[in-house]
Protein backbone atom coordinates (compact mmCIF):
# COMPACT_ATOMS: atom_id res chain seq x y z
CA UNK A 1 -38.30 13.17 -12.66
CA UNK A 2 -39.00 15.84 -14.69
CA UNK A 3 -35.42 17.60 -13.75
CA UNK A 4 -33.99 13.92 -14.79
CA UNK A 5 -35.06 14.59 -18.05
CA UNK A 6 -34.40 18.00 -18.61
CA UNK A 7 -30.67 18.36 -17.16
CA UNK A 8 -30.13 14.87 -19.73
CA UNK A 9 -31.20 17.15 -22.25
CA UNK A 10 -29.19 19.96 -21.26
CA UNK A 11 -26.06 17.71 -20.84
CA UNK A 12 -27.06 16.61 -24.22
CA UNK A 13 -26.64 19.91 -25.49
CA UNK A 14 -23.27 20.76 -24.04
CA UNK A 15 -21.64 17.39 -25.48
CA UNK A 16 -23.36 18.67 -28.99
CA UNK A 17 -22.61 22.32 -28.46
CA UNK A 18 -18.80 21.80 -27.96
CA UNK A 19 -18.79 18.95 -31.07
CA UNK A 20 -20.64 21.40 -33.06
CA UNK A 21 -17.70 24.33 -32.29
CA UNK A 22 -14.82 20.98 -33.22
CA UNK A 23 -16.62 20.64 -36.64
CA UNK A 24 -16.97 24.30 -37.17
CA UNK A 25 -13.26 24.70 -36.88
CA UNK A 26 -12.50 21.04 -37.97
CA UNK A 27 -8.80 21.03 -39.41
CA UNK A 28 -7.37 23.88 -36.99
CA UNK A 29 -6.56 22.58 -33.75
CA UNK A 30 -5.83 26.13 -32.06
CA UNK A 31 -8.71 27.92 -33.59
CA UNK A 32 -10.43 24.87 -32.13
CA UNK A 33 -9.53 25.19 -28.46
CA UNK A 34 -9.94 29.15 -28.29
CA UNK A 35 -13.27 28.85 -29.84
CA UNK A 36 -14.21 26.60 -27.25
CA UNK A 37 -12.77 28.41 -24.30
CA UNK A 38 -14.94 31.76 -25.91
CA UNK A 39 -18.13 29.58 -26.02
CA UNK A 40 -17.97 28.17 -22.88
CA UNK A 41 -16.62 31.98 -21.39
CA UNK A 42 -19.58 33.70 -22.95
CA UNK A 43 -22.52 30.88 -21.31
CA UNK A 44 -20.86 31.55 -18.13
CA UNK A 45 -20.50 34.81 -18.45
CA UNK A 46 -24.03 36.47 -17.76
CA UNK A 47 -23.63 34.52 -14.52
CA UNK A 48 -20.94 37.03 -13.63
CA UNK A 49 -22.70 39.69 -14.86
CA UNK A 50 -26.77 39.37 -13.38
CA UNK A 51 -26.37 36.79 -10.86
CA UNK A 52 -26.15 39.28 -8.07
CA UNK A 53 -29.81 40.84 -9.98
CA UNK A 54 -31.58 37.38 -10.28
CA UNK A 55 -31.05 37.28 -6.54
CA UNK A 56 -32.80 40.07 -5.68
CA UNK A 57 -35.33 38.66 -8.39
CA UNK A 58 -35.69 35.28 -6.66
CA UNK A 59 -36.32 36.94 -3.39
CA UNK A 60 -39.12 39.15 -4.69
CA UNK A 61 -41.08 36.75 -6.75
CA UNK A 62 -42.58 33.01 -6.11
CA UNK A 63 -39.94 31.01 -7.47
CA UNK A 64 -41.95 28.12 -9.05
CA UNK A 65 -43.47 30.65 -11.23
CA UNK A 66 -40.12 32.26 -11.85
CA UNK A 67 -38.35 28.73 -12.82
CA UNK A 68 -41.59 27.90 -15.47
CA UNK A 69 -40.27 30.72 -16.90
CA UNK A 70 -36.47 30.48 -16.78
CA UNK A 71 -37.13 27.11 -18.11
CA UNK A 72 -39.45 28.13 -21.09
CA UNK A 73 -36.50 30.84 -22.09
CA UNK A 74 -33.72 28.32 -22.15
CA UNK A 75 -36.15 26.18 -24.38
CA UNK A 76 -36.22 28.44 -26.88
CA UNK A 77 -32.59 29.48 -27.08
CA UNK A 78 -32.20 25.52 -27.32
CA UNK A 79 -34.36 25.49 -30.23
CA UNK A 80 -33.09 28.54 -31.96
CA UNK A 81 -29.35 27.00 -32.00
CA UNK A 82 -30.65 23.58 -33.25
CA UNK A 83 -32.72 24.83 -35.96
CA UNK A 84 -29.14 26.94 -37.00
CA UNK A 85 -27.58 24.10 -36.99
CA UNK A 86 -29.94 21.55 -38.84
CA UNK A 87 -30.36 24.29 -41.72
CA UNK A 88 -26.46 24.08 -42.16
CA UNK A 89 -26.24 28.17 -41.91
CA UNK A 90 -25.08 28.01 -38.17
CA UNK A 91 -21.84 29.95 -37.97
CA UNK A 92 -19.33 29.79 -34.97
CA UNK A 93 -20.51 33.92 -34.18
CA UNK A 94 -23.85 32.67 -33.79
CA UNK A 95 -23.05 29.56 -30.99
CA UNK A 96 -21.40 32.43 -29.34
CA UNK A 97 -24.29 34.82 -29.15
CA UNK A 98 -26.88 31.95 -28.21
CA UNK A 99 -24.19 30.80 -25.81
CA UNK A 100 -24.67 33.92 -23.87
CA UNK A 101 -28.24 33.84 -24.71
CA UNK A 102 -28.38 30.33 -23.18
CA UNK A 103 -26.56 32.01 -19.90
CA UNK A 104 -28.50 34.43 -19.27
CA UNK A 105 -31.45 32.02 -18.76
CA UNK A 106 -29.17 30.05 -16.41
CA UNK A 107 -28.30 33.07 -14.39
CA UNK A 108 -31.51 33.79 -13.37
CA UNK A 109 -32.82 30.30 -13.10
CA UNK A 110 -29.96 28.90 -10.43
CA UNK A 111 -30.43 31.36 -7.22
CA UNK A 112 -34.15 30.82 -7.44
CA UNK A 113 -33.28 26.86 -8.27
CA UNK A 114 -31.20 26.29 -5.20
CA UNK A 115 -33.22 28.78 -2.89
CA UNK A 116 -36.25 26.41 -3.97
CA UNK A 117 -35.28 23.35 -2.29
CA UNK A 118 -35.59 24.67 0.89
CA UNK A 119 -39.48 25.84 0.17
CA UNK A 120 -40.15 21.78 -0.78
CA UNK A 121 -39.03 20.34 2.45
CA UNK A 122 -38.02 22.82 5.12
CA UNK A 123 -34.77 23.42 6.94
CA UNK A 124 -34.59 20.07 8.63
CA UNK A 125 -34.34 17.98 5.75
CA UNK A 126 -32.30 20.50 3.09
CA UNK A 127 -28.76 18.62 3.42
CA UNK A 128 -30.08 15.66 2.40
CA UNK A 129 -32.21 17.31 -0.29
CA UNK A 130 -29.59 19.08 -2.09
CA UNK A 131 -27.73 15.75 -1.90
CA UNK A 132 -30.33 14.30 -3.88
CA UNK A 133 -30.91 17.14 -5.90
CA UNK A 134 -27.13 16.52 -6.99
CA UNK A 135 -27.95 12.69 -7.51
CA UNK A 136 -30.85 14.07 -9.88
CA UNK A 137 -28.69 16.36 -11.97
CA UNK A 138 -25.62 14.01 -12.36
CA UNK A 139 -27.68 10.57 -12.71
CA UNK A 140 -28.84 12.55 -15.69
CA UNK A 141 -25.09 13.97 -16.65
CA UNK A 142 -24.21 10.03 -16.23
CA UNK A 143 -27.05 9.21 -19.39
CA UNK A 144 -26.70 12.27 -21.17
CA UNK A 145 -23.16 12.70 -22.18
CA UNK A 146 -23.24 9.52 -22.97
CA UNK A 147 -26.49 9.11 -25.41
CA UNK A 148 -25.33 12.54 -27.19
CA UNK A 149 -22.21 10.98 -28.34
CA UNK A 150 -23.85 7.43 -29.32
CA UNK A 151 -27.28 9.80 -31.56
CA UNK A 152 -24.08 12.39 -33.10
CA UNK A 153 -21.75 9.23 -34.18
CA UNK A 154 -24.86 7.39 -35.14
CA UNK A 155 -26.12 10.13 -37.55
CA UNK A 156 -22.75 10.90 -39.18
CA UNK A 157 -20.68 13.22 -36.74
CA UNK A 158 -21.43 16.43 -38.32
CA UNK A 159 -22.71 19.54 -37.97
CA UNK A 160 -27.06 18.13 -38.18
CA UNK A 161 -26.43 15.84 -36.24
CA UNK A 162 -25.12 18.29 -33.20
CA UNK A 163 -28.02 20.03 -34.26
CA UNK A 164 -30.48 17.49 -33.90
CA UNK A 165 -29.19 16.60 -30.42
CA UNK A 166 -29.47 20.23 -29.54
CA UNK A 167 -33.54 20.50 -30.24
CA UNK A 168 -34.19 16.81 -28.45
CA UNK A 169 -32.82 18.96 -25.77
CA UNK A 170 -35.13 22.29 -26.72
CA UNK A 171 -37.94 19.53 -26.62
CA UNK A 172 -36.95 18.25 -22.79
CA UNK A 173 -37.98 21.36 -21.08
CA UNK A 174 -41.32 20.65 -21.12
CA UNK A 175 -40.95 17.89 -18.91
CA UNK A 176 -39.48 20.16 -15.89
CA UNK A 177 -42.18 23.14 -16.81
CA UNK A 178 -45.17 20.27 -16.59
CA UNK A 179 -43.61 18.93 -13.17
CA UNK A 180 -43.41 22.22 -11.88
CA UNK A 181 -46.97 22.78 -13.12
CA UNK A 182 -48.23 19.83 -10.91
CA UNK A 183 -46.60 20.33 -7.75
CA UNK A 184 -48.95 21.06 -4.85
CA UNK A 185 -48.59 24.61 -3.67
CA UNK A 186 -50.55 23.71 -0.33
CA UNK A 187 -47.09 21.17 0.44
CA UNK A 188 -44.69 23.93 -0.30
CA UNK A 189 -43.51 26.20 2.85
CA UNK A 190 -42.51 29.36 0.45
CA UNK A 191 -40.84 32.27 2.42
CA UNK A 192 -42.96 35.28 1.92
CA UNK A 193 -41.44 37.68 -0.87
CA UNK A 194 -39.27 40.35 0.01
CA UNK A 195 -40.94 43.56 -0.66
CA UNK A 196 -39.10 46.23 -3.38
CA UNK A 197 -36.80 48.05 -1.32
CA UNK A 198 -33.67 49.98 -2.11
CA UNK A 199 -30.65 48.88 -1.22
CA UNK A 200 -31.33 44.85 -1.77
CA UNK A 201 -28.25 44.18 -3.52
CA UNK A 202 -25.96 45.70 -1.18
CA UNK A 203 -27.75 44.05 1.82
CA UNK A 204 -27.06 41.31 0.25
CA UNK A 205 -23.21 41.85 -0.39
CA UNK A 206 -22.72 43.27 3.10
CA UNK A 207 -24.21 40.18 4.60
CA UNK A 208 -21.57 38.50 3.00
CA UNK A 209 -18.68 40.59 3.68
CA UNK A 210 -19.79 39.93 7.47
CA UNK A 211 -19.66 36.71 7.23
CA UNK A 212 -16.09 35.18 6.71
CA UNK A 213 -17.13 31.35 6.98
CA UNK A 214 -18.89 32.43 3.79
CA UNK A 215 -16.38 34.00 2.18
CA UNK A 216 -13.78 30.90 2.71
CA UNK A 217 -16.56 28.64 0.82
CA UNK A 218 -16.88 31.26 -1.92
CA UNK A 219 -13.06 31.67 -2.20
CA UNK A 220 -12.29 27.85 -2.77
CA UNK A 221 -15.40 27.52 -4.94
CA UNK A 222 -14.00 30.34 -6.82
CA UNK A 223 -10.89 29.34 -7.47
CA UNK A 224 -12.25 25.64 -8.09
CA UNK A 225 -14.58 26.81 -10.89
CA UNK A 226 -12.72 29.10 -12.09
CA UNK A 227 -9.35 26.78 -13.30
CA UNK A 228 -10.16 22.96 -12.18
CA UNK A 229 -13.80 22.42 -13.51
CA UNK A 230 -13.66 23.39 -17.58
CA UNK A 231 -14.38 19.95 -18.13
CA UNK A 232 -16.98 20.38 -21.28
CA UNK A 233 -14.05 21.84 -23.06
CA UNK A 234 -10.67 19.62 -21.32
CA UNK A 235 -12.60 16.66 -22.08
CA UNK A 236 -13.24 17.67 -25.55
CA UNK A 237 -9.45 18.55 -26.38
CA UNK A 238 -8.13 15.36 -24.51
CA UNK A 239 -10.58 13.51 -26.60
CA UNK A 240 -9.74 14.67 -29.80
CA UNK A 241 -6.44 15.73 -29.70
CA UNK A 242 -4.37 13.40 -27.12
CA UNK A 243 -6.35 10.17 -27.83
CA UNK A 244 -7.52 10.93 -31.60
CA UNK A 245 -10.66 9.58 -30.90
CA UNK A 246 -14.54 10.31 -31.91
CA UNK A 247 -17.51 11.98 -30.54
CA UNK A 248 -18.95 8.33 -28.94
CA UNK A 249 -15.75 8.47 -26.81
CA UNK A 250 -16.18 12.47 -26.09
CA UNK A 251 -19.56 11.61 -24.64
CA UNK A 252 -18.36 8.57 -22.50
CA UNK A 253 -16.14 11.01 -20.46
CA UNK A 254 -19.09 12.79 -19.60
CA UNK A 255 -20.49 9.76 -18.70
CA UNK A 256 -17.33 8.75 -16.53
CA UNK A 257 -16.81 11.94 -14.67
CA UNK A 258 -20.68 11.94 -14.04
CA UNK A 259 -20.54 7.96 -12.05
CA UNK A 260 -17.95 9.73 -9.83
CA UNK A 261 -20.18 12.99 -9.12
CA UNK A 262 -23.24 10.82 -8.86
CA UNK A 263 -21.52 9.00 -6.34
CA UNK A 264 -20.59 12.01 -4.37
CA UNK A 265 -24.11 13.55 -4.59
CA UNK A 266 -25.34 10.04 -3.19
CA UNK A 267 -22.70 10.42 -0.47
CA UNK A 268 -23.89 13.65 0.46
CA UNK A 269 -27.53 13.13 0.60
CA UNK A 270 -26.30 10.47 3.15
CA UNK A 271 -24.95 12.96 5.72
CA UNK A 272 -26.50 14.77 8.16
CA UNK A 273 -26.56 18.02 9.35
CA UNK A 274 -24.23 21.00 8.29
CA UNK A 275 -21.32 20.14 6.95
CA UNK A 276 -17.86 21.68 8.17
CA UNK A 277 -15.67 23.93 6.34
CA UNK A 278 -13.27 21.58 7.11
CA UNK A 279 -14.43 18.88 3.94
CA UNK A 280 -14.90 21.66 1.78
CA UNK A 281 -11.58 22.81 2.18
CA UNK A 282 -10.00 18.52 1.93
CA UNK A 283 -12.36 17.79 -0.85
CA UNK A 284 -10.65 20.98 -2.98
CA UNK A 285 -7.04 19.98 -2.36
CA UNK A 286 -8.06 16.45 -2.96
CA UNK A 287 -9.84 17.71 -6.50
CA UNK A 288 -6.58 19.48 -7.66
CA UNK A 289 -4.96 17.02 -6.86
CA UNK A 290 -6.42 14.43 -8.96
CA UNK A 291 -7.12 16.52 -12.04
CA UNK A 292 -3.33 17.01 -11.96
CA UNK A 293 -2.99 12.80 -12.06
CA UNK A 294 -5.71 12.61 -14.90
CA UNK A 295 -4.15 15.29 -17.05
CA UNK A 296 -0.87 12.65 -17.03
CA UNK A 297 -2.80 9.70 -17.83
CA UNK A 298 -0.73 7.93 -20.72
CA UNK A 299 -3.84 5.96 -22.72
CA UNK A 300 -7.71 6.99 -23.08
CA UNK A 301 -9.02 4.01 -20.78
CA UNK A 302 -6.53 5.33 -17.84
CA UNK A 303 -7.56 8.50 -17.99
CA UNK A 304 -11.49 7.36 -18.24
CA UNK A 305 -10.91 5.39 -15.27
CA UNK A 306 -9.66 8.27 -13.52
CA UNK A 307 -12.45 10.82 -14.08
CA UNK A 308 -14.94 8.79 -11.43
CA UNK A 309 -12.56 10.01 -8.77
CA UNK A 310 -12.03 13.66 -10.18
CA UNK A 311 -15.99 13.50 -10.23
CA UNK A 312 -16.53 12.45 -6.90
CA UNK A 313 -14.03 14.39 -5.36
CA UNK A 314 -15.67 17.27 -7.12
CA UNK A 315 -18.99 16.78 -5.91
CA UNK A 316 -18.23 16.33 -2.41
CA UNK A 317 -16.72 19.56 -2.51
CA UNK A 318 -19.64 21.57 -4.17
CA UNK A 319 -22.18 19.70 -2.14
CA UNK A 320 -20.64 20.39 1.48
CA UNK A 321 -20.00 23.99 0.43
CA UNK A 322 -23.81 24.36 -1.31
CA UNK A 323 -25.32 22.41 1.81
CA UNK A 324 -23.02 24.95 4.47
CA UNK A 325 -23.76 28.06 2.98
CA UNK A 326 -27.68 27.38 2.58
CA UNK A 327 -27.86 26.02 6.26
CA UNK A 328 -26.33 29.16 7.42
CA UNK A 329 -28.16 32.04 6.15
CA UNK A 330 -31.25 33.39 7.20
CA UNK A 331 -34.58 32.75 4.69
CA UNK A 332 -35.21 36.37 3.67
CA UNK A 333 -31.80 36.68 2.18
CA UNK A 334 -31.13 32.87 0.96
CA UNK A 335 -31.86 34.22 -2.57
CA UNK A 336 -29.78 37.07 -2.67
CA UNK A 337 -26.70 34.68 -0.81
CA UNK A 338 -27.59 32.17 -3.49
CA UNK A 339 -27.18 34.20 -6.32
CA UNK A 340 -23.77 35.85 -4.92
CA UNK A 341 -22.59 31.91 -4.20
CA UNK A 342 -23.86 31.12 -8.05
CA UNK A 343 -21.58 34.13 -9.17
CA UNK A 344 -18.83 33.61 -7.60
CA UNK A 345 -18.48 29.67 -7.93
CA UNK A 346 -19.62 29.94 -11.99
CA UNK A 347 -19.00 33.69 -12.47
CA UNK A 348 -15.21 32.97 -13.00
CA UNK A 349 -15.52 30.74 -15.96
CA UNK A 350 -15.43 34.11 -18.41
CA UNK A 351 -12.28 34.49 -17.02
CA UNK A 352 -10.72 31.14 -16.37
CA UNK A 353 -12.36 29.38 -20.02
CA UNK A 354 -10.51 31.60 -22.27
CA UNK A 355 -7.61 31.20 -20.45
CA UNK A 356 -7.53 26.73 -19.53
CA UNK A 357 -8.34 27.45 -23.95
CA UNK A 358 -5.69 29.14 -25.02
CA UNK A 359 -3.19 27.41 -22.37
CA UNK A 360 -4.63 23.65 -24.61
CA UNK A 361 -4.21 25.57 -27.96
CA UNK A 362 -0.56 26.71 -26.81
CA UNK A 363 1.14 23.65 -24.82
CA UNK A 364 -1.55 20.99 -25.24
CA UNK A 365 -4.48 19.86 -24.06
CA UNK A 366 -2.81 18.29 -20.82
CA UNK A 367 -2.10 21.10 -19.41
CA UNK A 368 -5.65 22.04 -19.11
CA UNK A 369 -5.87 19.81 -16.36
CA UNK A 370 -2.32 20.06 -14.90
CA UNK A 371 -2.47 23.95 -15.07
CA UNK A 372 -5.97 23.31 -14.03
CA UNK A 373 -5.60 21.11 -10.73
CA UNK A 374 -2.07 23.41 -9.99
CA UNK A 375 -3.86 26.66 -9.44
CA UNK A 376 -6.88 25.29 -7.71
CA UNK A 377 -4.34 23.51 -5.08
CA UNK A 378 -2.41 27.37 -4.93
CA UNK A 379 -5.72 29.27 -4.50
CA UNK A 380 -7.36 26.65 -1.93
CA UNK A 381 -3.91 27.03 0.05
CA UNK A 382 -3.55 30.41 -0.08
CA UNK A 383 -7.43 31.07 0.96
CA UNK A 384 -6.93 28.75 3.45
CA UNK A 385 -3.87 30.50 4.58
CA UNK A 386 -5.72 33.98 4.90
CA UNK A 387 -8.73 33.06 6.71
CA UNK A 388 -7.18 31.62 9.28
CA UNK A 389 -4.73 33.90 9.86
CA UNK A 390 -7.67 36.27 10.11
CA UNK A 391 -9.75 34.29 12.27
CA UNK A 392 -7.10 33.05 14.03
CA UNK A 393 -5.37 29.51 13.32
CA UNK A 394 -8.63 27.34 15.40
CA UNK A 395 -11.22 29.21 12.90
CA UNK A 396 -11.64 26.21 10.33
CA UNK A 397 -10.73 23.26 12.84
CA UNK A 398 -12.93 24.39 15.41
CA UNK A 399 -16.48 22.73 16.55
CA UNK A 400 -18.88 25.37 14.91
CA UNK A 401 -18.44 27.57 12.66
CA UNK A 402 -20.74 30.72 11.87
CA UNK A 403 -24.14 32.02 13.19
CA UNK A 404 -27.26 29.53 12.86
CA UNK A 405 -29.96 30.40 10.25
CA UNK A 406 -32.14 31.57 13.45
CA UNK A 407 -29.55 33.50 15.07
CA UNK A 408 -28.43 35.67 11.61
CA UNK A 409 -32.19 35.91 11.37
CA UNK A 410 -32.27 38.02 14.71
CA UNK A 411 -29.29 39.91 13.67
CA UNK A 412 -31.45 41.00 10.54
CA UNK A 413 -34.02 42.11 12.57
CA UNK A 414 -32.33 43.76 14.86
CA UNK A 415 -30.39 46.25 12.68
């Protein structure tokens, strides 16, 4: 519950960061779209660059503690921004730099967030736990979207009231910090913390490289992130420039695309055991797919309708892959995998952002999505393509893929 409330303020936040960067450059359609493609390039970006560091962190220290923390930090850049804003002195250099501020908090919070979930209820019931840790986030990316749109039109569209959105958001972290607070540590299984050693990253990395039914998942989640899911910023510029409409139907995307996602996270929690490669790999050429169809959409209420499906395709995609690569790791380096899964599946928004931005400021904010949902559908093919000519063409059809958790465990030991 306290997640439910935080992640609606966070989702809050992104609907009023984004409006807040429209106003700042209100008249200027291409400034418009680049400045959005910088801002949401430089929040992503620290996960490119310290993600592979915070995993290392999140297998050294209790992660409950580590999270208060994370949480506390992201709080404050939250209320820093807002206070910019309500003051009327926030300029678009300073969203940028609290942007990245606002990332950096994020990069270390995720590996230890997703790692977590396993110390709550154990190996035997994680699938169905990050399934509902999915339903958690996106019930509250259904509300929030939604409610920032309906508080910014209400108080005049302008630049207080994205800033008064932003600090009800600085205000919701308390709510995950107290819940963390209260948990029982005697019902929590934590893994004991790695000791310092040298050489933790690169364990970490080689692990991977060793492991090429991870590196499949990491390739299409790459790819995937990288092009097809820049929806805080497609939705904006379909919004406002395709439709002509206002922030209350900015947020209501959110809201759209979240039923679909919510949906798949529901769907997921459903399912049982590990998940094959082989829905990670159908859910991604079923994503690109569809964000090619909702980037054609001729009216605003077709192309609502059509972002359930983009969001549940979507979701099934990120859960499988999330639940396979988690299931198939051993404990002592979940955090360190984790962090190098965060990296690679968010990492690439630095470099994709910018580019989805400039592509809407150039040809229009269609082909954000059709440019989008074309070079997911190349890079899932051509990943696809290598690994199993690799592996040989019965690697991602076959009946098991990769080492158990126990079995990579021994492997660990042994070398």
């Amino acid at each position: 519950m306290g997640g439910v409330v935080s992640n609606t303020g966070t989702w809050m936040q992104r609907v009023a960061q984004d409006w807040l960067v429209l106003q700042l450059h209100h008249g200027s359609p291409t400034q418009a779209a680049t400045a959005l493609g910088i801002t949401t390039g430089l929040q992503f970006l620290p996960i490119l660059l310290f993600s592979a560091y915070s995993g290392v962190i999140a297998d050294r220290f209790p992660k409950r503690r580590l999270l208060q923390g994370t949480q506390a930090f992201m709080g404050i850049a939250a209320l820093m921004l807002g206070i910019l804003a309500v003051t009327g002195v926030v300029e678009s250099w300073m969203v940028f730099a609290l942007a990245f501020v606002f990332g950096t908090g994020t990069a270390v919070d995720a590996p230890a967030r997703q790692a977590f979930v396993s110390e709550i209820v154990g190996q035997d019931n994680l699938a169905n736990a990050v399934g509902l840790n999915s339903a958690s986030f996106n019930m509250a990316r259904v509300v929030g979207p939604a409610l920032s749109g309906v508080l910014i039109g209400l108080m005049g569209s302008g630049i207080v009231a994205a800033g008064v959105v932003i600090l009800l958001n600085a205000v919701s972290y308390i709510a995950v910090i107290f819940a963390l607070q209260r948990m029982r540590a005697s019902e929590l299984a934590p893994f004991r913390p790695a000791g310092r050693s040298k050489g933790m990253l690169g364990d970490g990395v080689r692990y991977v490289r060793g492991r090429p039914d991870i590196m499949l998942i990491l390739a299409l989640v790459f790819v995937a992130g990288t092009f097809g899911m820049n929806f805080q910023m497609t939705s904006a510029l379909m919004a406002t420039q395709v439709f002509h409409k206002g922030a209350g139907a900015y947020g209501l995307l959110g809201t759209t695309l979240a039923v679909g996602s919510l949906s798949g996270a529901l769907l997921g929690a459903r399912r049982e055991g590990r998940p094959r490669q082989k829905l990670v790999v159908l859910a991604a050429l079923a994503f690109g797919v569809i964000e090619i169809i909702s980037g054609l959409m001729p009216s605003y209420l077709l192309f609502a309708i059509s972002t359930p499906i983009l969001g549940l395709a979507m979701l099934t995609m990120v859960n499988a892959a999330n639940t396979s690569v988690q299931l198939s790791v051993a404990p002592a380096m979940r955090g360190r995998v984790m962090a190098l899964y965060m990296m690679i599946f968010q990492g690439g928004t630095p470099l994709g952002a910018p580019i989805v931005g400039w592509v809407g400021g150039t040809f229009g904010a269609r082909w954000t999505l059709i440019g989008g949902g074309g070079l997911t559908l190349l890079g899932v093919v051509i990943s696809v393509a290598v690994f199993n000519h690799s592996q040989g063409l019965g690697y991602l059809w076959g009946p098991r893929v990769g080492p158990s958790a126990a079995e990579t465990a021994d492997e660990i030991l042994a070398a």
